[in-house]
Each structure stands twice: as structure tokens, then as C-alpha cells.
C-alpha atoms as a PDB file:
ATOM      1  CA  UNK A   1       0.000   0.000   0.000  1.00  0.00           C
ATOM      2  CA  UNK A   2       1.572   3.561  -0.677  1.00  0.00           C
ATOM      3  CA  UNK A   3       1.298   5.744   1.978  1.00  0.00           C
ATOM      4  CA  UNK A   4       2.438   9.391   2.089  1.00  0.00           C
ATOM      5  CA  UNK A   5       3.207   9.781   6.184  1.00  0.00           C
ATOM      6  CA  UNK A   6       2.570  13.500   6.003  1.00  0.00           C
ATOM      7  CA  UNK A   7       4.456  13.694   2.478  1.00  0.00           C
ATOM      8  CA  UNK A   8       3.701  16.828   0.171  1.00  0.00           C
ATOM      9  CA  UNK A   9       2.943  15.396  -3.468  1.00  0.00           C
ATOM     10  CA  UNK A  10       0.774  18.478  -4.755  1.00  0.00           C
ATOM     11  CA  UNK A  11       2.957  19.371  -7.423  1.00  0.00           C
ATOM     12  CA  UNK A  12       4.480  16.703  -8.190  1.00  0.00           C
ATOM     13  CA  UNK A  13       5.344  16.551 -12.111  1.00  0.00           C
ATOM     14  CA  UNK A  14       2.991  13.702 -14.002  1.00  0.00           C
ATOM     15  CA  UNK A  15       6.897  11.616 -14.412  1.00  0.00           C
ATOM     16  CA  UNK A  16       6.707  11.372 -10.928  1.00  0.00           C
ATOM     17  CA  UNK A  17       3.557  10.556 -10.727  1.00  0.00           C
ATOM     18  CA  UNK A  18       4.126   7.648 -12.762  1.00  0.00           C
ATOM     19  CA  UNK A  19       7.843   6.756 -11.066  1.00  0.00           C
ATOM     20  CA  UNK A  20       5.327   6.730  -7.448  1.00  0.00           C
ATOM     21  CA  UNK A  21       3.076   4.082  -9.221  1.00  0.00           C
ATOM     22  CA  UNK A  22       5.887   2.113 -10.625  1.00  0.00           C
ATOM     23  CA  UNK A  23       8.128   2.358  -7.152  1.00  0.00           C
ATOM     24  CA  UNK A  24       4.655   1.710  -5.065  1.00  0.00           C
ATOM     25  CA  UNK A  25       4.079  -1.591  -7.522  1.00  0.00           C
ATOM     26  CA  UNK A  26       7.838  -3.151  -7.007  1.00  0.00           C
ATOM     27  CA  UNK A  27       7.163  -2.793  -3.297  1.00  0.00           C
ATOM     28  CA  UNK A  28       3.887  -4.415  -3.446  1.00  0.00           C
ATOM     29  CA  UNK A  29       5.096  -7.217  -5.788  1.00  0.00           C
ATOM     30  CA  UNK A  30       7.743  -7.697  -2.695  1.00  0.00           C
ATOM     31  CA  UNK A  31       5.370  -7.742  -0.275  1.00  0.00           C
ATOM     32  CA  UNK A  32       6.099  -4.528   1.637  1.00  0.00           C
ATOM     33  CA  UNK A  33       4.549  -0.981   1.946  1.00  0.00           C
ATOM     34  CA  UNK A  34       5.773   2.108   0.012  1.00  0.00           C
ATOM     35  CA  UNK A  35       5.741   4.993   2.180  1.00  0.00           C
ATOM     36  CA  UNK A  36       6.845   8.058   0.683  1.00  0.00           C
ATOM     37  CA  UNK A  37       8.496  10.633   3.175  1.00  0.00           C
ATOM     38  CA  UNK A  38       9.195  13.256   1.440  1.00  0.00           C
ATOM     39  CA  UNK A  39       8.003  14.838  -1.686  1.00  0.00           C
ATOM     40  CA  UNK A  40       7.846  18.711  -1.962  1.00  0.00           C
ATOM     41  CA  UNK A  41       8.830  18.797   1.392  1.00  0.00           C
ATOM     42  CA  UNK A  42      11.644  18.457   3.422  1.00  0.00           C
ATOM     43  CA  UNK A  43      14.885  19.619   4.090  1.00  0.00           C
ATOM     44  CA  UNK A  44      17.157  19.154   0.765  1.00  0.00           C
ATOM     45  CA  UNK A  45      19.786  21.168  -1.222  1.00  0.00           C
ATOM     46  CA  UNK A  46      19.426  24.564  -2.255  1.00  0.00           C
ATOM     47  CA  UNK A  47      19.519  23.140  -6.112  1.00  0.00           C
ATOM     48  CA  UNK A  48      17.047  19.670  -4.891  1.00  0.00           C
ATOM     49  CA  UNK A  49      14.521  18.729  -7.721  1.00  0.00           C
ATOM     50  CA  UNK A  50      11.948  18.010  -4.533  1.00  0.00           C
ATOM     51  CA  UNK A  51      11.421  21.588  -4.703  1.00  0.00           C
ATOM     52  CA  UNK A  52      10.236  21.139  -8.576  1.00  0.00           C
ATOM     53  CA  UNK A  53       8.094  18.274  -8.176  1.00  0.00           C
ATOM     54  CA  UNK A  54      10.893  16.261  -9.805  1.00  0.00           C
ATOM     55  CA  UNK A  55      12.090  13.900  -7.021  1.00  0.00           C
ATOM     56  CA  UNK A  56      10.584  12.073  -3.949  1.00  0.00           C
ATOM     57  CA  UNK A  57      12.393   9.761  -1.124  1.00  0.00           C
ATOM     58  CA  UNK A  58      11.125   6.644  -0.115  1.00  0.00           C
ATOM     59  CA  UNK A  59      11.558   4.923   3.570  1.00  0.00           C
ATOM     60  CA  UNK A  60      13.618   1.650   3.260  1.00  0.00           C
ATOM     61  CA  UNK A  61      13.386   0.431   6.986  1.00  0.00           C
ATOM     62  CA  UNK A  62      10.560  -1.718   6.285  1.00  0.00           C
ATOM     63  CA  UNK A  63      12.416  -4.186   3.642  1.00  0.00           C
ATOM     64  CA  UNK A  64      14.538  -6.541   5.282  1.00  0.00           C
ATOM     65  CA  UNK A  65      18.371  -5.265   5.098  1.00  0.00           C
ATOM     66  CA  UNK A  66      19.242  -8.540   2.730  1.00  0.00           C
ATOM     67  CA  UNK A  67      16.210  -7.547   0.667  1.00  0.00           C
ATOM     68  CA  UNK A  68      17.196  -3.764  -0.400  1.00  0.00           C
ATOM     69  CA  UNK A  69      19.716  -4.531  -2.860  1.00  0.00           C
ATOM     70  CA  UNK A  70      17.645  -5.935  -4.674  1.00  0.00           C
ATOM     71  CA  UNK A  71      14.613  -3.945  -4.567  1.00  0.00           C
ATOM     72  CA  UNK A  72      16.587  -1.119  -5.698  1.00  0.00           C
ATOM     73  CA  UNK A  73      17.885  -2.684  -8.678  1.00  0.00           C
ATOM     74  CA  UNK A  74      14.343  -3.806  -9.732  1.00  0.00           C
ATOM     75  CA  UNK A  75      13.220  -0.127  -9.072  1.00  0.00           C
ATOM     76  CA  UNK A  76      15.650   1.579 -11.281  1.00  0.00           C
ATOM     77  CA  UNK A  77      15.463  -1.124 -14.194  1.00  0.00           C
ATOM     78  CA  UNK A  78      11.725  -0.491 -14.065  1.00  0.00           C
ATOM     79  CA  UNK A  79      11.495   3.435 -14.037  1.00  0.00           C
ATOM     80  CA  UNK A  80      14.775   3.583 -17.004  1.00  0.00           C
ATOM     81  CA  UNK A  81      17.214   5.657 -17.612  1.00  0.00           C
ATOM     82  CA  UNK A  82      15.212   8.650 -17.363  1.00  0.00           C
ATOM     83  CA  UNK A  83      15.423   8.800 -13.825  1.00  0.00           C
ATOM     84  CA  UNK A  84      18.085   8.121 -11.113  1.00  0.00           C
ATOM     85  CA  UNK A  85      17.285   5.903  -7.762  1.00  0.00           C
ATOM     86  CA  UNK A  86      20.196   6.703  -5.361  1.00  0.00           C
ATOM     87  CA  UNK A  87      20.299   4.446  -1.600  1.00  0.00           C
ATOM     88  CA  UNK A  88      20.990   7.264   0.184  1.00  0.00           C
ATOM     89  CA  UNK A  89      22.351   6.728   4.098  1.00  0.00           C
ATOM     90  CA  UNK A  90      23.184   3.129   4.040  1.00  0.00           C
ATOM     91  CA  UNK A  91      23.117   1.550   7.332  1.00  0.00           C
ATOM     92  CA  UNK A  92      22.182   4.978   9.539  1.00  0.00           C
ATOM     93  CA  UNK A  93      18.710   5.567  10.623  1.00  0.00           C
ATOM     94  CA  UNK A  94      18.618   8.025   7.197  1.00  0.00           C
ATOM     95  CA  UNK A  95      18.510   5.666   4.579  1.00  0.00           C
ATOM     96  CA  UNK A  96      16.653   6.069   1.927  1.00  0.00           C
ATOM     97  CA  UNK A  97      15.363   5.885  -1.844  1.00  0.00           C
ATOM     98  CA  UNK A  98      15.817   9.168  -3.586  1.00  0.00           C
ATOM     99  CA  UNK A  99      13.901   8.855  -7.104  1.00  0.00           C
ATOM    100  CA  UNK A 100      14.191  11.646  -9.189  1.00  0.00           C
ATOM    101  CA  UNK A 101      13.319  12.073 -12.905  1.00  0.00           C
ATOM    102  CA  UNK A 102      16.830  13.057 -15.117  1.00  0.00           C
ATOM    103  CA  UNK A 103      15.716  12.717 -18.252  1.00  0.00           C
ATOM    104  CA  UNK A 104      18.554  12.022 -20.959  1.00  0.00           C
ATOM    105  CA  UNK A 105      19.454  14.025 -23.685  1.00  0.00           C
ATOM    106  CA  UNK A 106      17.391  13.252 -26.567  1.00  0.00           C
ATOM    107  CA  UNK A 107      19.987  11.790 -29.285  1.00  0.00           C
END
């Protein structure tokens, strides 16, 4: 189930839109929840596409540590190389998934 936990997702961009439904749907297929933490909102960089409505993090505490690897692999295969999934924090009560959409030049 996707759940926002106090999240800000009005205005996010309609490729994040779709990156939520295809992140919420590899957690799901898992067996876990998605919970979005922060969208809009948050503390970031000055220069952080969260304040565009071009990147969201994800909580990873709920997946099992020897799960995440490979979670995050089927994440970023399934949202392409428009868009960059970082693990963010490893191991420190921080971690994360920070999707954002980076689309690549067109050739």
C-alpha cells in the first residue's frame, strides 16, 4: 500500500507521478509498503529537484536489510534511464530511496 506519512505530493510533475506508481508496484510485488516521506517537502539542497516536483524519497526500513539490494535494482530497471534511484544513508537511521526524474538528452 503507498502511503504518504505526512508527504507533500501536490505538485508533483505527471513523471513522478508515474515513477510513485511504478516504485509503489515493485514494493507491493515484494510484499512490503511504500511509504513516501518526502516529496515537496523536506529539508534538501538549495539546487534539490523536490522543490520542482521532480524527485521524492522513499523509507527503506521496512524491507529486510538482505532484501534492499535488490529492490533497488528492480526499481531503477523499471522506471529507465530517465530517472536516477540513489540508496541514500546506508546503514544509519537516514537511509533512503531518492527517485528523481533526469531525463537524458534526446539523441
Amino acid at each position: 500500500m503507498l502511503q504518504l506519512l505526512g508527504a507533500r505530493v501536490l505538485g508533483f510533475r505527471p513523471e513522478l507521478v508515474l515513477a510513485a506508481i511504478i516504485v509503489n508496484d515493485a514494493y507491493r510485488e515484494a510484499g512490503y509498503d511504500c511509504i513516501i516521506r518526502f516529496g515537496i517537502d523536506g529539508v534538501h539542497s538549495r539546487a534539490s529537484e523536490h522543490y520542482t516536483g521532480l524527485a521524492f524519497d522513499v523509507r527503506t526500513h521496512n524491507v529486510p536489510a538482505d532484501k534492499r539490494a535488490a529492490l533497488v535494482k528492480k526499481i531503477a530497471d523499471a522506471l529507465g534511464p530517465d530517472f536516477t534511484v540513489l540508496w541514500e544513508s546506508q546503514g544509519t537511521d537516514n537511509e533512503h530511496l531518492h527517485v528523481e526524474y533526469n531525463p537524458r538528452e534526446p539523441y
